[in-house]
PDB file of N, CA and C in Angstrom:
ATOM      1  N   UNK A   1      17.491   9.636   1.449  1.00  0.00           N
ATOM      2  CA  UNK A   1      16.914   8.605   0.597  1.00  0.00           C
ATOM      3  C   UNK A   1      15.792   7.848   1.321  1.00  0.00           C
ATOM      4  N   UNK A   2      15.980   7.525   2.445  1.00  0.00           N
ATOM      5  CA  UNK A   2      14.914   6.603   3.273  1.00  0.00           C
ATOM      6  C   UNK A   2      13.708   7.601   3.412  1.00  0.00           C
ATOM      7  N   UNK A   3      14.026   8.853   3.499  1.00  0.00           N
ATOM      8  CA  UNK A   3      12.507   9.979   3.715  1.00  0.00           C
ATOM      9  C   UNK A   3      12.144   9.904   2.931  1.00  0.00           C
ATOM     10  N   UNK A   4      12.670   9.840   1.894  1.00  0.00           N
ATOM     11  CA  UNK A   4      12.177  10.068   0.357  1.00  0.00           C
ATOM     12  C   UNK A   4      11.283   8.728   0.143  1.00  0.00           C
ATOM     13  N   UNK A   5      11.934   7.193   0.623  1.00  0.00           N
ATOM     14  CA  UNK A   5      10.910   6.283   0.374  1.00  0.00           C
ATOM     15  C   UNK A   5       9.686   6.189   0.756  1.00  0.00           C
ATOM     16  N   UNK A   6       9.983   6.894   2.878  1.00  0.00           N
ATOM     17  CA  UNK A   6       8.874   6.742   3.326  1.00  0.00           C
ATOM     18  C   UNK A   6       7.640   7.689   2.915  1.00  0.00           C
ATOM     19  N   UNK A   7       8.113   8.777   2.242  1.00  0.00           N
ATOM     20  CA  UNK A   7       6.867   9.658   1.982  1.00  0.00           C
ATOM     21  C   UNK A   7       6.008   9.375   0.659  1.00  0.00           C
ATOM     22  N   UNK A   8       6.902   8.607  -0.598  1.00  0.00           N
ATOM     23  CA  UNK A   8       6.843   7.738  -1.504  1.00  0.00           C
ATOM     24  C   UNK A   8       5.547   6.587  -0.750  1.00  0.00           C
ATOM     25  N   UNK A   9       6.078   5.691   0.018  1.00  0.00           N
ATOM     26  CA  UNK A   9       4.888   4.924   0.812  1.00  0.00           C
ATOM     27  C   UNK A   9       3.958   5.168   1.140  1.00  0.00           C
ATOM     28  N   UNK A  10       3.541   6.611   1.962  1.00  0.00           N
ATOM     29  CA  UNK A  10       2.744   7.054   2.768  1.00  0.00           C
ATOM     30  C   UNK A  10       1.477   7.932   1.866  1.00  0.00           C
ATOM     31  N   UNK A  11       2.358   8.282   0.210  1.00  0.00           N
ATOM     32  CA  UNK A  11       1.571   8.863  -0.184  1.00  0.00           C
ATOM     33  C   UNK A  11       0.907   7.795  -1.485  1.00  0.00           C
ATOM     34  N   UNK A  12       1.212   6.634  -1.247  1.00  0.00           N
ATOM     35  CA  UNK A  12       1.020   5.370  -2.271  1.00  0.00           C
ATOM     36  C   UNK A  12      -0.261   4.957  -1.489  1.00  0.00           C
ATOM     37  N   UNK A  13      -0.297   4.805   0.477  1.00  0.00           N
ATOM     38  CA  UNK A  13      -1.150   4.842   1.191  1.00  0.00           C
ATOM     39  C   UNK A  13      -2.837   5.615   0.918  1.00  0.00           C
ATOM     40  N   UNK A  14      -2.389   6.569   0.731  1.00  0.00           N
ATOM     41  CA  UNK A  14      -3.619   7.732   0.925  1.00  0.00           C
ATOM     42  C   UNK A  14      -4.410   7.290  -0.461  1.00  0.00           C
ATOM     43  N   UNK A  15      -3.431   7.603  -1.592  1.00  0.00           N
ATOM     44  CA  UNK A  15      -3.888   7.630  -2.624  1.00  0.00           C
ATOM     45  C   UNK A  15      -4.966   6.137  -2.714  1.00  0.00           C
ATOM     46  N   UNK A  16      -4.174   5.443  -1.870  1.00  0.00           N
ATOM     47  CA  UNK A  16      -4.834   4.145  -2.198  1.00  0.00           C
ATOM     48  C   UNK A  16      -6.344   4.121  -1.461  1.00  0.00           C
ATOM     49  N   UNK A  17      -6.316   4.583  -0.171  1.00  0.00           N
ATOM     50  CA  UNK A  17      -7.581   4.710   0.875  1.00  0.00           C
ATOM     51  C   UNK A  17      -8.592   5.714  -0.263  1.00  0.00           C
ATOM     52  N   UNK A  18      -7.765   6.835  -0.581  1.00  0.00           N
ATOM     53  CA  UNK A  18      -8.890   8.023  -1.244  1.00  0.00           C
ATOM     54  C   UNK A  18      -9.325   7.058  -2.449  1.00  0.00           C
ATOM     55  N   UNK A  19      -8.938   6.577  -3.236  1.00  0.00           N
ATOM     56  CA  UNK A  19      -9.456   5.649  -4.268  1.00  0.00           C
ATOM     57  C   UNK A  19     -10.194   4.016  -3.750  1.00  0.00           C
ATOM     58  N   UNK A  20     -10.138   3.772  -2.864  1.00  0.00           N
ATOM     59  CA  UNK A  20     -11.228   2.661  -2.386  1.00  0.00           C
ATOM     60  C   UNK A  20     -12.420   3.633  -1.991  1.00  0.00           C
ATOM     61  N   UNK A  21     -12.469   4.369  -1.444  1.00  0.00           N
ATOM     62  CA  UNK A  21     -13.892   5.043  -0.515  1.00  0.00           C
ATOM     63  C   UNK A  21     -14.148   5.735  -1.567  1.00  0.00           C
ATOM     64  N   UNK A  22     -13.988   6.437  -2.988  1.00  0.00           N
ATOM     65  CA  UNK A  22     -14.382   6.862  -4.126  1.00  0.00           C
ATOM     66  C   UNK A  22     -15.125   5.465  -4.596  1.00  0.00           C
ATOM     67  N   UNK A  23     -14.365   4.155  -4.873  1.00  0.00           N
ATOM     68  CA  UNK A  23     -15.589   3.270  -5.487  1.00  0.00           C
ATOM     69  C   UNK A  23     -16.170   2.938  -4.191  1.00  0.00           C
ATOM     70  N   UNK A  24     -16.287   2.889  -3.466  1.00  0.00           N
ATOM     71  CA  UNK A  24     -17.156   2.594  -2.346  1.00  0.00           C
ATOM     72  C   UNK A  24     -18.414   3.270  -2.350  1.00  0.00           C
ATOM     73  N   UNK A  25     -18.251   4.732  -2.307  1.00  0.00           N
ATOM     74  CA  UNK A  25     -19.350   5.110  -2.503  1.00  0.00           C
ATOM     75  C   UNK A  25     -20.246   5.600  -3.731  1.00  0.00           C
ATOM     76  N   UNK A  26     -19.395   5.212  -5.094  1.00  0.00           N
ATOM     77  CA  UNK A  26     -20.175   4.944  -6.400  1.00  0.00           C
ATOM     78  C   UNK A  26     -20.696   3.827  -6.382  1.00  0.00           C
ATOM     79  N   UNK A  27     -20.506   2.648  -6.071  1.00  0.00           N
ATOM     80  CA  UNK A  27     -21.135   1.773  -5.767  1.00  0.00           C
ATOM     81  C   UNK A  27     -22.052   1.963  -5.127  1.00  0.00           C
ATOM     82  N   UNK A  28     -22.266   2.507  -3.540  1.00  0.00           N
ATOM     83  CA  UNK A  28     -23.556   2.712  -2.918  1.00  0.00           C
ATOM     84  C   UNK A  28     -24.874   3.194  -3.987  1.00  0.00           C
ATOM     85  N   UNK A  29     -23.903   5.156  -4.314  1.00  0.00           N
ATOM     86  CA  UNK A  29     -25.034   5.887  -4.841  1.00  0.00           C
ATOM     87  C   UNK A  29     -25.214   5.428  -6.460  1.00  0.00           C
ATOM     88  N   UNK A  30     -24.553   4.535  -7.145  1.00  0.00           N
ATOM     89  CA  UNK A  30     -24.822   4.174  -8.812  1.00  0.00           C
ATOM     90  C   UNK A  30     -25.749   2.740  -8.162  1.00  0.00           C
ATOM     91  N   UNK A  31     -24.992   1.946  -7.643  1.00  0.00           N
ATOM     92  CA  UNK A  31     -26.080   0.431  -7.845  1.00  0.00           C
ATOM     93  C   UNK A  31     -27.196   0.618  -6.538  1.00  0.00           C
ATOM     94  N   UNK A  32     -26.527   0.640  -5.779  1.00  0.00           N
ATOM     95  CA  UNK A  32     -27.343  -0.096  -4.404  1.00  0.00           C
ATOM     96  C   UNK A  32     -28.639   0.875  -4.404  1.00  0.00           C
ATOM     97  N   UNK A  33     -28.510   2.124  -4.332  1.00  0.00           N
ATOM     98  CA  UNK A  33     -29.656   3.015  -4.238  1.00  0.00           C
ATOM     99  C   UNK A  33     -30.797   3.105  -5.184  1.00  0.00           C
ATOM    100  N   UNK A  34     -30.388   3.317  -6.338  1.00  0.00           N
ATOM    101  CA  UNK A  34     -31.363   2.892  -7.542  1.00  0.00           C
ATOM    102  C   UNK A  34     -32.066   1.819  -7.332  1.00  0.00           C
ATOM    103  N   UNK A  35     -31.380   0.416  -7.342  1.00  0.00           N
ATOM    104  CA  UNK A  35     -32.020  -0.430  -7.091  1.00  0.00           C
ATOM    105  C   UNK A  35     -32.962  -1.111  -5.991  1.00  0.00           C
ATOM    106  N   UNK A  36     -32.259  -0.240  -4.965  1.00  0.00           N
ATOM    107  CA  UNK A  36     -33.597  -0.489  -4.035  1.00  0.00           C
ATOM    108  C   UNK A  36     -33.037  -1.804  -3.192  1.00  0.00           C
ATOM    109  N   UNK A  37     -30.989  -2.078  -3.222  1.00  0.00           N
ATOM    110  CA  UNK A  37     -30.765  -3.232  -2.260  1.00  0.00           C
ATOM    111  C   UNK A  37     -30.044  -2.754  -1.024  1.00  0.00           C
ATOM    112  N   UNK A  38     -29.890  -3.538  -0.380  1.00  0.00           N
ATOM    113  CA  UNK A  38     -29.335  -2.605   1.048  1.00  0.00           C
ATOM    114  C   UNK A  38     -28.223  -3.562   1.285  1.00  0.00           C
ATOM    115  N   UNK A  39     -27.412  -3.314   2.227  1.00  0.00           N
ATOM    116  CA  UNK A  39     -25.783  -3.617   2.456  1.00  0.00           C
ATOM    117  C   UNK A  39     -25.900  -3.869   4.126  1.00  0.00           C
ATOM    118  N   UNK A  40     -24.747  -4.589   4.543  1.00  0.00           N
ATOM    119  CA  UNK A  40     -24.866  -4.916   6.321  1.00  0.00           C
ATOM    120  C   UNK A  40     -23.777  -3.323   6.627  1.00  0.00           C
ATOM    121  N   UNK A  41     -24.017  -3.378   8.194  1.00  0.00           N
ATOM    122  CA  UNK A  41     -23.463  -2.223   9.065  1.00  0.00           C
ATOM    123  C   UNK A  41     -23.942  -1.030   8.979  1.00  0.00           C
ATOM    124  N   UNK A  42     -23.123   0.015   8.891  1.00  0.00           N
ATOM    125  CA  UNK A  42     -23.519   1.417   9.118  1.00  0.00           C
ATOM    126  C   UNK A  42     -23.984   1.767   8.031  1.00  0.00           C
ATOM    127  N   UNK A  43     -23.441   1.239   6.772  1.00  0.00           N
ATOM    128  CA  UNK A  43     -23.903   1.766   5.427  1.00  0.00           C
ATOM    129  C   UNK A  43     -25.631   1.302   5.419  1.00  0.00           C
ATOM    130  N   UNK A  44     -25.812   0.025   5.848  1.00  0.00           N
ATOM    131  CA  UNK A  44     -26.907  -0.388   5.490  1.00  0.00           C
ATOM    132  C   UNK A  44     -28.232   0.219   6.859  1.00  0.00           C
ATOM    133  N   UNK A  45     -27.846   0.744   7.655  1.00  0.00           N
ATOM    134  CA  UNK A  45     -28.510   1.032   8.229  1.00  0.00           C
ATOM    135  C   UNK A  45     -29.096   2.859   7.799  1.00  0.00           C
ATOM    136  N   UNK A  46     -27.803   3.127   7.283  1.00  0.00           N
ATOM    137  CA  UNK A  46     -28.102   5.021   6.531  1.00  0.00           C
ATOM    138  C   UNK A  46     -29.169   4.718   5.412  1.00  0.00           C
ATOM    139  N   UNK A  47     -28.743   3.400   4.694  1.00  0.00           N
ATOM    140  CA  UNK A  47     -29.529   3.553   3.564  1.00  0.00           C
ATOM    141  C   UNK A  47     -30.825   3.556   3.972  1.00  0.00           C
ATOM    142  N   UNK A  48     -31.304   2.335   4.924  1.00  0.00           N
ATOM    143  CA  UNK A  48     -32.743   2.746   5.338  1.00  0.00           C
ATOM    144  C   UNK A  48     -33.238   3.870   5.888  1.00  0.00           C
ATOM    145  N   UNK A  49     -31.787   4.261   7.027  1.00  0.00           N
ATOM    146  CA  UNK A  49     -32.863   5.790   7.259  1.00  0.00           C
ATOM    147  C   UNK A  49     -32.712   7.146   5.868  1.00  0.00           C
ATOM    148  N   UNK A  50     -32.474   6.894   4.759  1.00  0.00           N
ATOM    149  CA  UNK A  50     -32.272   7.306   3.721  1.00  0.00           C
ATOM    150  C   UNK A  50     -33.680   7.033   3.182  1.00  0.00           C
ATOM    151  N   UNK A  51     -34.213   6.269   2.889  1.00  0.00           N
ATOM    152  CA  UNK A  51     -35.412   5.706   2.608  1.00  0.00           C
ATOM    153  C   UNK A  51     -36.742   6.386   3.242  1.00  0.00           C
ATOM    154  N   UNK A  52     -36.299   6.394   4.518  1.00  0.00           N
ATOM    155  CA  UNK A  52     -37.019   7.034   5.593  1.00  0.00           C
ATOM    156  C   UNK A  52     -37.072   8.446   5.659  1.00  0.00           C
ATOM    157  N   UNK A  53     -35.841   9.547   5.378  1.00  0.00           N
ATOM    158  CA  UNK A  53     -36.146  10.106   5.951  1.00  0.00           C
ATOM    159  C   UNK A  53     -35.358  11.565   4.745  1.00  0.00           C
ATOM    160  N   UNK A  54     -34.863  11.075   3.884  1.00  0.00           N
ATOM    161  CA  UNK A  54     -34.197  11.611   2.767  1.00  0.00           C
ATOM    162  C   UNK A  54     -32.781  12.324   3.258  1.00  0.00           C
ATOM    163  N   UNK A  55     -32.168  11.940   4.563  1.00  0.00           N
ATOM    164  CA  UNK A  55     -31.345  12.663   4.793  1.00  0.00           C
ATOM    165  C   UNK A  55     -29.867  11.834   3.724  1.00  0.00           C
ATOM    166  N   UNK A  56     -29.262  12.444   3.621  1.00  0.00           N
ATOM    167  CA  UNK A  56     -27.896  12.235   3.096  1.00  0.00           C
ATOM    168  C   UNK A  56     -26.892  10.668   3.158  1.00  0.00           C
ATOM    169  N   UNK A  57     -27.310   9.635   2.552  1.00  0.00           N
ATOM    170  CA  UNK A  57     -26.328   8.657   2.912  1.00  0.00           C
ATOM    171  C   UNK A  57     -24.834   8.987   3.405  1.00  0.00           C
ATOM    172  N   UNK A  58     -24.023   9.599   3.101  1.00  0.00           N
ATOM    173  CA  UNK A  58     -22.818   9.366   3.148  1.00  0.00           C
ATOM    174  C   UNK A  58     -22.769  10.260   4.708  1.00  0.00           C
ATOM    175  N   UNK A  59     -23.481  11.165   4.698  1.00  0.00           N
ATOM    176  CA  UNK A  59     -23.160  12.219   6.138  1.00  0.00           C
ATOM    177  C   UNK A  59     -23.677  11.099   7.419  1.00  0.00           C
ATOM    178  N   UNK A  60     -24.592   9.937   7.052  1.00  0.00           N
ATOM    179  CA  UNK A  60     -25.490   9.153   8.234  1.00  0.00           C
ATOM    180  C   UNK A  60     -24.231   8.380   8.155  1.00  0.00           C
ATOM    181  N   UNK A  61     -24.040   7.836   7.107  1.00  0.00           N
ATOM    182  CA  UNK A  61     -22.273   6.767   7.575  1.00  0.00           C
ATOM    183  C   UNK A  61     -21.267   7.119   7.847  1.00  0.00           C
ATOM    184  N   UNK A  62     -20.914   8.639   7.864  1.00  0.00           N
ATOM    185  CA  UNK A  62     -19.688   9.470   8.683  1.00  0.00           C
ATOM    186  C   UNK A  62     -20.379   9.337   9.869  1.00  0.00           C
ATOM    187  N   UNK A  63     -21.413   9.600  10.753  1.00  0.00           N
ATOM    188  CA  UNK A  63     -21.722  10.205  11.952  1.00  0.00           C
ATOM    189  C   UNK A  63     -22.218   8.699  12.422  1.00  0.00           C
ATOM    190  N   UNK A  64     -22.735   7.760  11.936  1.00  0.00           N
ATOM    191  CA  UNK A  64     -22.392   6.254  12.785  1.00  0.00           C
ATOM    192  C   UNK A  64     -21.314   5.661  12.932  1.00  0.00           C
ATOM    193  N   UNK A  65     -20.378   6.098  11.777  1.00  0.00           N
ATOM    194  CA  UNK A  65     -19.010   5.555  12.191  1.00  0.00           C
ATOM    195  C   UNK A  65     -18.311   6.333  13.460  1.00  0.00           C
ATOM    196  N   UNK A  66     -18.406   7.163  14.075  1.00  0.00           N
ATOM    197  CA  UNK A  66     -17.671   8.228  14.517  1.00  0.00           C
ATOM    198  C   UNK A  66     -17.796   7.168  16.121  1.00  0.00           C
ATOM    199  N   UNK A  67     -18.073   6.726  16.509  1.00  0.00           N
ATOM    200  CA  UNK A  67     -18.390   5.797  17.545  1.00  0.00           C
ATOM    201  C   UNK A  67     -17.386   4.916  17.676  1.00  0.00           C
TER     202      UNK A  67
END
């Protein structure tokens, strides 16, 4: 019974992380990009070199986060 809760928990976890970083990054690529506003940290620094350089937002904020 207790495995059963904890995997119950763990998969209440994921589901929850995989569904924040889904609106996370509809938000980036629906508002922020269109419009032309930028965000603080790693995101906001991809978006400019996004601007710059057409490479991929989401692959520039995997590979600055990785640090």
């Amino acid at each position: 019974m207790i495995h059963l809760k904890m995997m119950r928990h763990r998969l209440l976890r994921y589901v929850g992380i995989t569904l924040g970083c889904l609106i996370a990054s509809c938000s980036i690529n629906l508002f922020l990009v269109p419009s032309h506003l930028l965000t603080g940290g790693a995101t906001g620094i991809a978006i400019i070199a996004y601007y710059l350089t057409q490479l991929p937002i989401g692959l520039q904020t995997f590979l600055y986060n990785i640090p």
